[in-house]
C-alpha atoms as a PDB file:
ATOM      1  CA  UNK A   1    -110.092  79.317 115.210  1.00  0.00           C
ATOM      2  CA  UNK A   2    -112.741  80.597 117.882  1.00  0.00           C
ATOM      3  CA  UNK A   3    -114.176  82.533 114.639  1.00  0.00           C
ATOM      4  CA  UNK A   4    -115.708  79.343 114.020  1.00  0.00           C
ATOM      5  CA  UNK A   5    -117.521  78.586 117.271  1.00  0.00           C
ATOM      6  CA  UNK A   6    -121.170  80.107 117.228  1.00  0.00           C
ATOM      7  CA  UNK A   7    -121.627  81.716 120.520  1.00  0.00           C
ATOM      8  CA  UNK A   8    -125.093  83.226 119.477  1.00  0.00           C
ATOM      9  CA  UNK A   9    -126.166  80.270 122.325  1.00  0.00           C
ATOM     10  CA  UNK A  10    -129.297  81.191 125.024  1.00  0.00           C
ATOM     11  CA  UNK A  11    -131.340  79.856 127.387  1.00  0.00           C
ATOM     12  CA  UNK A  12    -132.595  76.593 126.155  1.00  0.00           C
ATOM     13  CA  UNK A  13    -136.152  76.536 125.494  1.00  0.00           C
ATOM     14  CA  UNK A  14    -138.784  74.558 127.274  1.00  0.00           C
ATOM     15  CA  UNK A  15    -139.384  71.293 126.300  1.00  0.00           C
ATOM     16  CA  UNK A  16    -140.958  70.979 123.101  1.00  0.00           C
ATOM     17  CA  UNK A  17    -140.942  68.514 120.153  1.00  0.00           C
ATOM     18  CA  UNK A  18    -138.012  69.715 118.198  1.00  0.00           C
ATOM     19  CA  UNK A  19    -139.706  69.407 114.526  1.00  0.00           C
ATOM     20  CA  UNK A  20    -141.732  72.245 115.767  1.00  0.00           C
ATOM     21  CA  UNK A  21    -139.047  74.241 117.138  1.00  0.00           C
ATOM     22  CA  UNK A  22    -137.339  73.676 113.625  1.00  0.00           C
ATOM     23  CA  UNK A  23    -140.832  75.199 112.533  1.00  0.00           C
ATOM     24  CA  UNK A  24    -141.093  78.293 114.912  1.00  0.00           C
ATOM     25  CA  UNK A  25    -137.386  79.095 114.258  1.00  0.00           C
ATOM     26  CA  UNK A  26    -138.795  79.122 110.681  1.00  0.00           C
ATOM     27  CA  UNK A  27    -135.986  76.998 109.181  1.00  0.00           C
ATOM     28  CA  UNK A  28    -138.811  74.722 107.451  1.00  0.00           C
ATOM     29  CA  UNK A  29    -141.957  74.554 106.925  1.00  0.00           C
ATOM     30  CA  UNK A  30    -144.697  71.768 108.007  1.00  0.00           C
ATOM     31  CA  UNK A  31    -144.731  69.584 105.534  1.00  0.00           C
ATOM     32  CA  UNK A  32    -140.862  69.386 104.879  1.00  0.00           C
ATOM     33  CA  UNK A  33    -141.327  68.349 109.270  1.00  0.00           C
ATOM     34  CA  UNK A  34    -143.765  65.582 108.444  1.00  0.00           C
ATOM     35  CA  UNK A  35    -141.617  64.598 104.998  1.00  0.00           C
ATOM     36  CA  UNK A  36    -138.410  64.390 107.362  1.00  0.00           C
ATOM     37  CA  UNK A  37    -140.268  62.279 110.089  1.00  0.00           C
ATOM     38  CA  UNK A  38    -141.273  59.951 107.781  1.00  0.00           C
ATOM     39  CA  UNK A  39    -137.626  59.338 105.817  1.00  0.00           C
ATOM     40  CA  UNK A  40    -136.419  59.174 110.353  1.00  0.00           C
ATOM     41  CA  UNK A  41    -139.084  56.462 110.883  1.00  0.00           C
ATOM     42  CA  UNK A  42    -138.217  54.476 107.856  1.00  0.00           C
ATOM     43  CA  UNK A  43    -134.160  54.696 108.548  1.00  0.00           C
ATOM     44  CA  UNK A  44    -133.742  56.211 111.560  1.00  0.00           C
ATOM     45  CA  UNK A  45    -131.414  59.031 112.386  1.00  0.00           C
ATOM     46  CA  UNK A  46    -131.454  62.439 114.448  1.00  0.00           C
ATOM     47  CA  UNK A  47    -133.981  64.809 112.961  1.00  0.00           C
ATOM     48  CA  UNK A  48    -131.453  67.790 112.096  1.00  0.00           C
ATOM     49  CA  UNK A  49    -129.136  65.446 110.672  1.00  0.00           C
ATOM     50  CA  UNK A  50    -132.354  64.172 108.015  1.00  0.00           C
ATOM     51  CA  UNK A  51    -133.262  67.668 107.411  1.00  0.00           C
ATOM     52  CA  UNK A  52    -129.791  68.572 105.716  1.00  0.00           C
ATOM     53  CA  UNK A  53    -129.904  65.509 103.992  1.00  0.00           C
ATOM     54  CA  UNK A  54    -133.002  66.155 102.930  1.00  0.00           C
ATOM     55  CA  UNK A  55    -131.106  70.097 101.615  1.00  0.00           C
ATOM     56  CA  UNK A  56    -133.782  71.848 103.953  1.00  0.00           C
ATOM     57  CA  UNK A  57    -131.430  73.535 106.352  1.00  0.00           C
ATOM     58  CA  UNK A  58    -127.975  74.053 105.666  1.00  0.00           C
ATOM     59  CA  UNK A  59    -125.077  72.894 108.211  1.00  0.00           C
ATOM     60  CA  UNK A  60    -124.862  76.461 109.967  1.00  0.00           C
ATOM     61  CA  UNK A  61    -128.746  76.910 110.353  1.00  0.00           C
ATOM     62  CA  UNK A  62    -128.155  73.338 112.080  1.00  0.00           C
ATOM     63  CA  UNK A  63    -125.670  74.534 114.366  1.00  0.00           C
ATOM     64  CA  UNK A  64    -126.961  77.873 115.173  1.00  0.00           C
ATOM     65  CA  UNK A  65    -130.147  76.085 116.026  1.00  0.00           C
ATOM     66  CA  UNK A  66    -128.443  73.461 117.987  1.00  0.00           C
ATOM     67  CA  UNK A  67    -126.727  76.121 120.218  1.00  0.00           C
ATOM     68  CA  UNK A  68    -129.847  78.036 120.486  1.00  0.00           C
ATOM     69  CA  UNK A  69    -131.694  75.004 121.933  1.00  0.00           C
ATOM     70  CA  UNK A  70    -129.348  73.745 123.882  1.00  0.00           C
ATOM     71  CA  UNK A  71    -127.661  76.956 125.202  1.00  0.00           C
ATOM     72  CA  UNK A  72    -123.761  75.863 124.355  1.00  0.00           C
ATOM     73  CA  UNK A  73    -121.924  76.719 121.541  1.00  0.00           C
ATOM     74  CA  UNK A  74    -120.979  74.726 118.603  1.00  0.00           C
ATOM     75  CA  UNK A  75    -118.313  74.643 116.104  1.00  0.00           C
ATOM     76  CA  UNK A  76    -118.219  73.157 112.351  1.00  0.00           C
ATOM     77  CA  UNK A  77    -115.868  70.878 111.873  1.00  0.00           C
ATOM     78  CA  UNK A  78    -115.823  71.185 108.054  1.00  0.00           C
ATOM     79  CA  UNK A  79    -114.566  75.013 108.896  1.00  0.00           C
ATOM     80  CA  UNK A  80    -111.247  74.311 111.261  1.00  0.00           C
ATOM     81  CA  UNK A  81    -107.893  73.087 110.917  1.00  0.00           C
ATOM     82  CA  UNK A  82    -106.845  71.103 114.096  1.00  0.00           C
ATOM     83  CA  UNK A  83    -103.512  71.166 114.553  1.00  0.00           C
ATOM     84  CA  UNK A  84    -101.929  67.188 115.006  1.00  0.00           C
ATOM     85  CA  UNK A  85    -100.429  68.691 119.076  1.00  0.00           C
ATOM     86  CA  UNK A  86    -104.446  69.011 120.154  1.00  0.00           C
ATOM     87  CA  UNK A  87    -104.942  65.808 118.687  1.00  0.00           C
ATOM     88  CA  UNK A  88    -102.855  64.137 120.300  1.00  0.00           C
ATOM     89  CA  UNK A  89    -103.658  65.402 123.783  1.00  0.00           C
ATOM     90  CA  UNK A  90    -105.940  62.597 123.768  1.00  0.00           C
ATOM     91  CA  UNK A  91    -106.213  58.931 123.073  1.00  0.00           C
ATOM     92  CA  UNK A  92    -107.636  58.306 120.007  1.00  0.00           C
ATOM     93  CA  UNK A  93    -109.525  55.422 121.383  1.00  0.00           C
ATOM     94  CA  UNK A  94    -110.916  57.554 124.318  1.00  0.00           C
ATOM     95  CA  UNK A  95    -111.958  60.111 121.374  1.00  0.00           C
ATOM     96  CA  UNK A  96    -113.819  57.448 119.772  1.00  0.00           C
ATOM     97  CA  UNK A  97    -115.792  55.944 122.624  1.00  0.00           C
ATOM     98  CA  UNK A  98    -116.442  59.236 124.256  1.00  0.00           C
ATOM     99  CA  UNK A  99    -117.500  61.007 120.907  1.00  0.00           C
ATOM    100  CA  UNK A 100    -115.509  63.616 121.471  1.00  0.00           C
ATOM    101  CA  UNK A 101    -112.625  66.059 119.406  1.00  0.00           C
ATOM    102  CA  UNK A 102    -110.152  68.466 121.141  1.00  0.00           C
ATOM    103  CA  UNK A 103    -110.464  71.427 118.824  1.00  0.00           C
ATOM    104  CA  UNK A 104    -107.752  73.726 120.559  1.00  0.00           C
ATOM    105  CA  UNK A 105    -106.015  74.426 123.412  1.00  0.00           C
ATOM    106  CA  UNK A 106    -104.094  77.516 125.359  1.00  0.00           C
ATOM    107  CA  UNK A 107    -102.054  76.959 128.492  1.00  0.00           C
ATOM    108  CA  UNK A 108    -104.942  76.739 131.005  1.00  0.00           C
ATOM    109  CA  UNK A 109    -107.884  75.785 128.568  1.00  0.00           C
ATOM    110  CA  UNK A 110    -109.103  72.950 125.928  1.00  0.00           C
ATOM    111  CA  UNK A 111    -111.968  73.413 123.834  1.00  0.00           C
ATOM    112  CA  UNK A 112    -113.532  69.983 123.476  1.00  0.00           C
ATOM    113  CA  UNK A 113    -116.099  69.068 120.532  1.00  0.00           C
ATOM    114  CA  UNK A 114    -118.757  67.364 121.960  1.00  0.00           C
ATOM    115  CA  UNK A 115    -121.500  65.203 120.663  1.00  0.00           C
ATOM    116  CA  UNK A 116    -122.913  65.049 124.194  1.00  0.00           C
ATOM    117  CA  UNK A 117    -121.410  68.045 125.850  1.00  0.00           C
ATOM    118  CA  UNK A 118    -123.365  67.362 128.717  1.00  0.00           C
ATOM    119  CA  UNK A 119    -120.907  64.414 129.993  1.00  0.00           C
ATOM    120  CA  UNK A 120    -119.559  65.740 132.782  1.00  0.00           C
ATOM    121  CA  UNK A 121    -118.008  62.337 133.301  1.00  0.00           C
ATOM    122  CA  UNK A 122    -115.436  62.898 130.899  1.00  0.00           C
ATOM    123  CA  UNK A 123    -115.247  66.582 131.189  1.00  0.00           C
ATOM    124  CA  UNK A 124    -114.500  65.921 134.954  1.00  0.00           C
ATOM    125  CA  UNK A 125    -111.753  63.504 134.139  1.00  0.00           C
ATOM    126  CA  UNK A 126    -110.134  65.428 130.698  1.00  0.00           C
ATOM    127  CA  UNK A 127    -109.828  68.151 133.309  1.00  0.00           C
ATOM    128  CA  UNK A 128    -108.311  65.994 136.363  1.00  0.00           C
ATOM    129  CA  UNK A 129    -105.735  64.562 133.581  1.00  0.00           C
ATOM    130  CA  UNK A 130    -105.008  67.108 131.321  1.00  0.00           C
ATOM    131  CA  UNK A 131    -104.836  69.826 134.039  1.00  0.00           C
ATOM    132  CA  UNK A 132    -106.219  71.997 131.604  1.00  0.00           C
ATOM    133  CA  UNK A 133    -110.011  73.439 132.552  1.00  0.00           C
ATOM    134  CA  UNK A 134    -112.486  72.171 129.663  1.00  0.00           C
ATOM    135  CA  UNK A 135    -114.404  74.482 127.571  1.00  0.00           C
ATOM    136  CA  UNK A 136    -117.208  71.904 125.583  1.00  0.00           C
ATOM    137  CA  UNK A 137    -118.709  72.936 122.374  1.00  0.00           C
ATOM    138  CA  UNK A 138    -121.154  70.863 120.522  1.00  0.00           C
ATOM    139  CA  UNK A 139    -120.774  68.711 117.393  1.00  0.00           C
ATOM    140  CA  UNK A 140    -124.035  67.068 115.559  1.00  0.00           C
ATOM    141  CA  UNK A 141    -123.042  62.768 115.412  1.00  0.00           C
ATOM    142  CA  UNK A 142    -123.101  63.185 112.181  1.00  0.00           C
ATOM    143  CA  UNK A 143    -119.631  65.879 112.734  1.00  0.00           C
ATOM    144  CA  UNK A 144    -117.819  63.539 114.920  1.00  0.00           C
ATOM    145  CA  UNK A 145    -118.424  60.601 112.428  1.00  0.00           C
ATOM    146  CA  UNK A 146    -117.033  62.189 109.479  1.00  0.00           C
ATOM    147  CA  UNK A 147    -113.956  63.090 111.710  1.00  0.00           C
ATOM    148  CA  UNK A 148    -113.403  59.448 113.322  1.00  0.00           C
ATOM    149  CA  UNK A 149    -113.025  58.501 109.498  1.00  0.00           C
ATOM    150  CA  UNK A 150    -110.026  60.939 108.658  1.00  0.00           C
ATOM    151  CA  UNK A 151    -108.242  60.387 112.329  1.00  0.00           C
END
C-alpha cells in the first residue's frame, strides 16, 4: 500500500495565493484560475477540488501539488484497499468528526488520512490510545467525503 502515498513532499512554499501557485507549478493556465474562481465564488468549495471538476488537473496533479505545498505526503483513496482490521481501530464516529481514515497499520505505526493533518489534537490522542505512533498523510475533503459514504 505505501506505493500509493506520494512522498515527492518539500518545504512548503511561502505564502502565496494558491491559484497562482497552481499557475507557477504550471498545472493551468490564467484564465482556467480566474474561470475556477468564479464557479468557487458562485458555489463555494476548495479551489483544487473546482479545478478537477472543472477536468483541469487530474486527481494525482492535485495530490502531488498538495504535498508539495504543504510538505506531507498524501495518498489517493480511489487507489487503496483498506483492510476492515484498520478500520476498525477507530470509531467510526470519531472518523467522521475528526475527518480522518486509518489507511494501515504495522505493530508500532498507523498511517492516518488526514484532511487536516495538522491536528495534533487528535494525532496526540490516536497515539496516547492506540499506543501506536501516528504517521498523517493528507486527503483533499473531497477524499474523505466520498469515503464517509461507503463506511
Amino acid at each position: 500500500m505505501a506505493e500509493n502515498i506520494d512522498h515527492r513532499a518539500t518545504k512548503p512554499a511561502g505564502k502565496r495565493r494558491i491559484g497562482d501557485s497552481f499557475i507557477d507549478s504550471k498545472l493551468i493556465t490564467k484564465e482556467q484560475l480566474r474561470q475556477a474562481l468564479t464557479k468557487q465564488t458562485q458555489t463555494g468549495g476548495q479551489l483544487g477540488s473546482i479545478l478537477l471538476e472543472l477536468g483541469y488537473i487530474d486527481i494525482d496533479d492535485l495530490l502531488a501539488f498538495l504535498s508539495r505545498q504543504s510538505g506531507i505526503p498524501t495518498v489517493n483513496l480511489f487507489k487503496i484497499d483498506i483492510e476492515k482490521p484498520i478500520l476498525d481501530l477507530i470509531p467510526r464516529e470519531k472518523i467522521f468528526n475528526a475527518k480522518i481514515l486509518p489507511v494501515s497499520a504495522d505493530q508500532t505505526t498507523l498511517t492516518l488520512a488526514m484532511v487536516n493533518p495538522n491536528d495534533f489534537e487528535i494525532i496526540s490522542e490516536l497515539e496516547f490510545s492506540l499506543g501506536k505512533n501516528i504517521k498523517p498523510v493528507m486527503i483533499p475533503s473531497f477524499m474523505m467525503e466520498a469515503a464517509r459514504k461507503i463506511l
